[in-house]
N, C-alpha and C. Protein backbone atom coordinates (compact mmCIF):
# COMPACT_ATOMS: atom_id res chain seq x y z
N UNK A 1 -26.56 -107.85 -118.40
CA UNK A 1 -27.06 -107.35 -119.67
C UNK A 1 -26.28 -106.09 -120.06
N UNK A 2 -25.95 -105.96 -121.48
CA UNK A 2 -25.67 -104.95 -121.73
C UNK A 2 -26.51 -103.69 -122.07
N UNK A 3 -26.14 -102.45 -122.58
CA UNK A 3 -27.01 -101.40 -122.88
C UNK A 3 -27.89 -101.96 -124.75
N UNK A 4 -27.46 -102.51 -125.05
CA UNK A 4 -28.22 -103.08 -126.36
C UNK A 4 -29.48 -103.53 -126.23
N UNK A 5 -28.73 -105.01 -124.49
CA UNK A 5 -29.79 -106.13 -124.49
C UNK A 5 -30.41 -105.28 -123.98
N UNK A 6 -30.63 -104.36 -122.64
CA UNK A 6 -31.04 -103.94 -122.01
C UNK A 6 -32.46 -102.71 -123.24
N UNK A 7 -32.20 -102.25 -123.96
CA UNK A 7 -32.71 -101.22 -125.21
C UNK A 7 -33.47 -102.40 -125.34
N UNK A 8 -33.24 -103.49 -125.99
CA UNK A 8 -34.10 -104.49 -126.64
C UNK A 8 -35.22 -104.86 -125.49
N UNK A 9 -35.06 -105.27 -124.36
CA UNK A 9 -35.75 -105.50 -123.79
C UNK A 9 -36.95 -104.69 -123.08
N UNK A 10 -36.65 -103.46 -123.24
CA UNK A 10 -37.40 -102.18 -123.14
C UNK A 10 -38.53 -102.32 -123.96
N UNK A 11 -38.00 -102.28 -125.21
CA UNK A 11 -38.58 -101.98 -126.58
C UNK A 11 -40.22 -103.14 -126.01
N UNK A 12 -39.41 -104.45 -126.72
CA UNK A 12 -40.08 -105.25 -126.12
C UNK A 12 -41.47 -105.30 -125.84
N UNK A 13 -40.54 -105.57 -124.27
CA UNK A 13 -42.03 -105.12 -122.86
C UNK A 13 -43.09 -104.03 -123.68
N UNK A 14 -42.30 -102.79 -123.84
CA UNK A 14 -43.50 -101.77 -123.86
C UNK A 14 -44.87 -102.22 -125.49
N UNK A 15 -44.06 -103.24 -126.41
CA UNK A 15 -44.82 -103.44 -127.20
C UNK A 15 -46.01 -104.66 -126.60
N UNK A 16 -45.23 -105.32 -125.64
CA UNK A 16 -46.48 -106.24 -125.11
C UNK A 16 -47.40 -105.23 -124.35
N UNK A 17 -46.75 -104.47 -123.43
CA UNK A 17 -47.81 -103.66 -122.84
C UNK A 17 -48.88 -103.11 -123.84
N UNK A 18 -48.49 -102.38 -124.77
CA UNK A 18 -49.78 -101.95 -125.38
C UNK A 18 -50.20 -102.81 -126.02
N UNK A 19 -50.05 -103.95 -126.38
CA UNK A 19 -50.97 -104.60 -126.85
C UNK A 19 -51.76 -105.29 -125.84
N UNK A 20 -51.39 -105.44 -124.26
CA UNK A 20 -52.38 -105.73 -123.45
C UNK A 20 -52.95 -104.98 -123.23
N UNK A 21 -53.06 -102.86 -123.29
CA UNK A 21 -54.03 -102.39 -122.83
C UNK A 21 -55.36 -102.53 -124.08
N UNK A 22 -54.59 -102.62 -125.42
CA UNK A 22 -55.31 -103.49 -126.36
C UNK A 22 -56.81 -103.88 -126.03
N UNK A 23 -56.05 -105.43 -125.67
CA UNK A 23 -56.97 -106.34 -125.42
C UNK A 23 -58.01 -106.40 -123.77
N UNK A 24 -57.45 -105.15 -123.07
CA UNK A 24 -58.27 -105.08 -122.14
C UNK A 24 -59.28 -103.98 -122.53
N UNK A 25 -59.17 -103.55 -123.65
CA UNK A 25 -59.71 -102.62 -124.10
C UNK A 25 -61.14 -103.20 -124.27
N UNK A 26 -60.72 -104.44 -125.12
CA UNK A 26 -61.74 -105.56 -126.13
C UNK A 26 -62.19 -106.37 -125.10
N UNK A 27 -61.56 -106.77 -123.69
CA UNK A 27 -62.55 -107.14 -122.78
C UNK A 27 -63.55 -106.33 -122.37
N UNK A 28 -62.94 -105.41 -121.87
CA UNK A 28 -64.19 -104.26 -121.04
C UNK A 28 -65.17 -104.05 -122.09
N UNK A 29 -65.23 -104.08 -123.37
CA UNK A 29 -66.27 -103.65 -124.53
C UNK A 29 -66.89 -104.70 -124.30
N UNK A 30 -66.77 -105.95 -124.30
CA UNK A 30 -67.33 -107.22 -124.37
C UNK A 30 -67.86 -107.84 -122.96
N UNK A 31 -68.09 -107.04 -121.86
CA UNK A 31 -68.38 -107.31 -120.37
C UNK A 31 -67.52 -108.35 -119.72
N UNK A 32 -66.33 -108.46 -120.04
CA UNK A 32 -65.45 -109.57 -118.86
C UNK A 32 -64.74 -108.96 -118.20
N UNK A 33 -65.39 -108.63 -117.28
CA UNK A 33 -64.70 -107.83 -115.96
C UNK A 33 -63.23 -108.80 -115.23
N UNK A 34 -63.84 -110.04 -114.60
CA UNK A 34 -62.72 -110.80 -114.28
C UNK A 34 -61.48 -111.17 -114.83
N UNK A 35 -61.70 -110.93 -116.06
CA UNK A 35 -60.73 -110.95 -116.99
C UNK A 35 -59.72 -109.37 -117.25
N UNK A 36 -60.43 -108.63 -116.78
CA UNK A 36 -59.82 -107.01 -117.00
C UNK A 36 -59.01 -107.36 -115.73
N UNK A 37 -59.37 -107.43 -115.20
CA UNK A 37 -58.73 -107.28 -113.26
C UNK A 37 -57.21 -108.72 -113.60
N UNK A 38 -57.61 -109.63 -114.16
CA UNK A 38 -56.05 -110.30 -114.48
C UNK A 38 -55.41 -109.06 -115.26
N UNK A 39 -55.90 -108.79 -116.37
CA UNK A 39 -55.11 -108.41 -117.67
C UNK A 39 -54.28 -106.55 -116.95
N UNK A 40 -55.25 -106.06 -115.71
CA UNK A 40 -54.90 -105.19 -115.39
C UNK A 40 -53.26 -105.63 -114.45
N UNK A 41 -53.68 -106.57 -113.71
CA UNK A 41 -52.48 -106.85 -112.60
C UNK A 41 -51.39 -107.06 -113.95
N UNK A 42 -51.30 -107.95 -114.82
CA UNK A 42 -49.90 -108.06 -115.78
C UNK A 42 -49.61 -107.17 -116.01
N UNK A 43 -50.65 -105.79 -116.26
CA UNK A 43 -50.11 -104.63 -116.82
C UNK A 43 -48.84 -104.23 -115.47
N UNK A 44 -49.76 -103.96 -114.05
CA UNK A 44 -48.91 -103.34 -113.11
C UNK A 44 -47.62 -104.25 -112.80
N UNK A 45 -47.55 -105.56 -113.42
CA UNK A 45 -46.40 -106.00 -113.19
C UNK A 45 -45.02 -105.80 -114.50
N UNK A 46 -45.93 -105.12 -115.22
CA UNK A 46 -44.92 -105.12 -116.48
C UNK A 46 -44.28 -103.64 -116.08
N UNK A 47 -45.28 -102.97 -115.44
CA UNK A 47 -44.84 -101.37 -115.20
C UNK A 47 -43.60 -101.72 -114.37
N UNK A 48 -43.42 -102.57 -113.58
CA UNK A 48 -42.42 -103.11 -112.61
C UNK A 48 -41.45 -103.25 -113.25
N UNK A 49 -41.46 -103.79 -114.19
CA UNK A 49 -40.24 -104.84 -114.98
C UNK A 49 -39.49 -103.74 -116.08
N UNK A 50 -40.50 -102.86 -116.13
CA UNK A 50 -40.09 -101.32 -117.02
C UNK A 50 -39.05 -100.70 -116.12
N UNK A 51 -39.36 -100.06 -114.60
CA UNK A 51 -39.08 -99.23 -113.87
C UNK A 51 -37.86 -100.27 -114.01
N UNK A 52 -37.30 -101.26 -113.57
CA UNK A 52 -36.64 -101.82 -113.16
C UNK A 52 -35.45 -101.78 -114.12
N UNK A 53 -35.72 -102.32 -115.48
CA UNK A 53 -34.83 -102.51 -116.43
C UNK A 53 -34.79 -100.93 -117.35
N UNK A 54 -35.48 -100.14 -117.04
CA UNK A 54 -34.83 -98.35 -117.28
C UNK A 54 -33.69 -97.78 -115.81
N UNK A 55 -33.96 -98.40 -114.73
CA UNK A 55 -33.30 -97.67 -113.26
C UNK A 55 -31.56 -99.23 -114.16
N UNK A 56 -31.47 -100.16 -114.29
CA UNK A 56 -30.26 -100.79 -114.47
C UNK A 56 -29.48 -100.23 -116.52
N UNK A 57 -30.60 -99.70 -116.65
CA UNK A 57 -29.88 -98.58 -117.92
C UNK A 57 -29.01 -97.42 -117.36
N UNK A 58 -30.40 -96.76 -116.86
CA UNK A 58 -29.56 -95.31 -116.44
C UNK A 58 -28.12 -95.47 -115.29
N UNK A 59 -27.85 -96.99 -114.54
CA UNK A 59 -27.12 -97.23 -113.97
C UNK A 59 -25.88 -97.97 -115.04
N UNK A 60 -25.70 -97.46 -115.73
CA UNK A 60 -24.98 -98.34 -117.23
C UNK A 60 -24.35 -96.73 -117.19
């Protein structure tokens, strides 16, 4: 990837992320716990996929 794709894909992610803390927002209001605890793990895996594709930027 280049530093473009790499920008784009940043961007991205972080717009899905907030729109999943969003909607875990609108679970927890609405009592679906089991459903927070998925929507939480995607979050910690997106934090992954952040760290990851900012550490192969700053290595650009």
């Amino acid at each position: 990837m280049n530093k473009q794709e790499l920008e784009y894909a940043i961007a991205e992610l972080k717009m899905d992320y907030v729109r999943h803390q969003g909607d875990i927002e609108k679970l927890e209001t609405t009592g679906h716990a089991g459903m927070v605890e998925k929507a939480e793990l995607r979050l910690e895996k997106m934090e992954l996929q952040l760290a990851e594709l900012n550490q192969k930027l700053a290595d650009l």
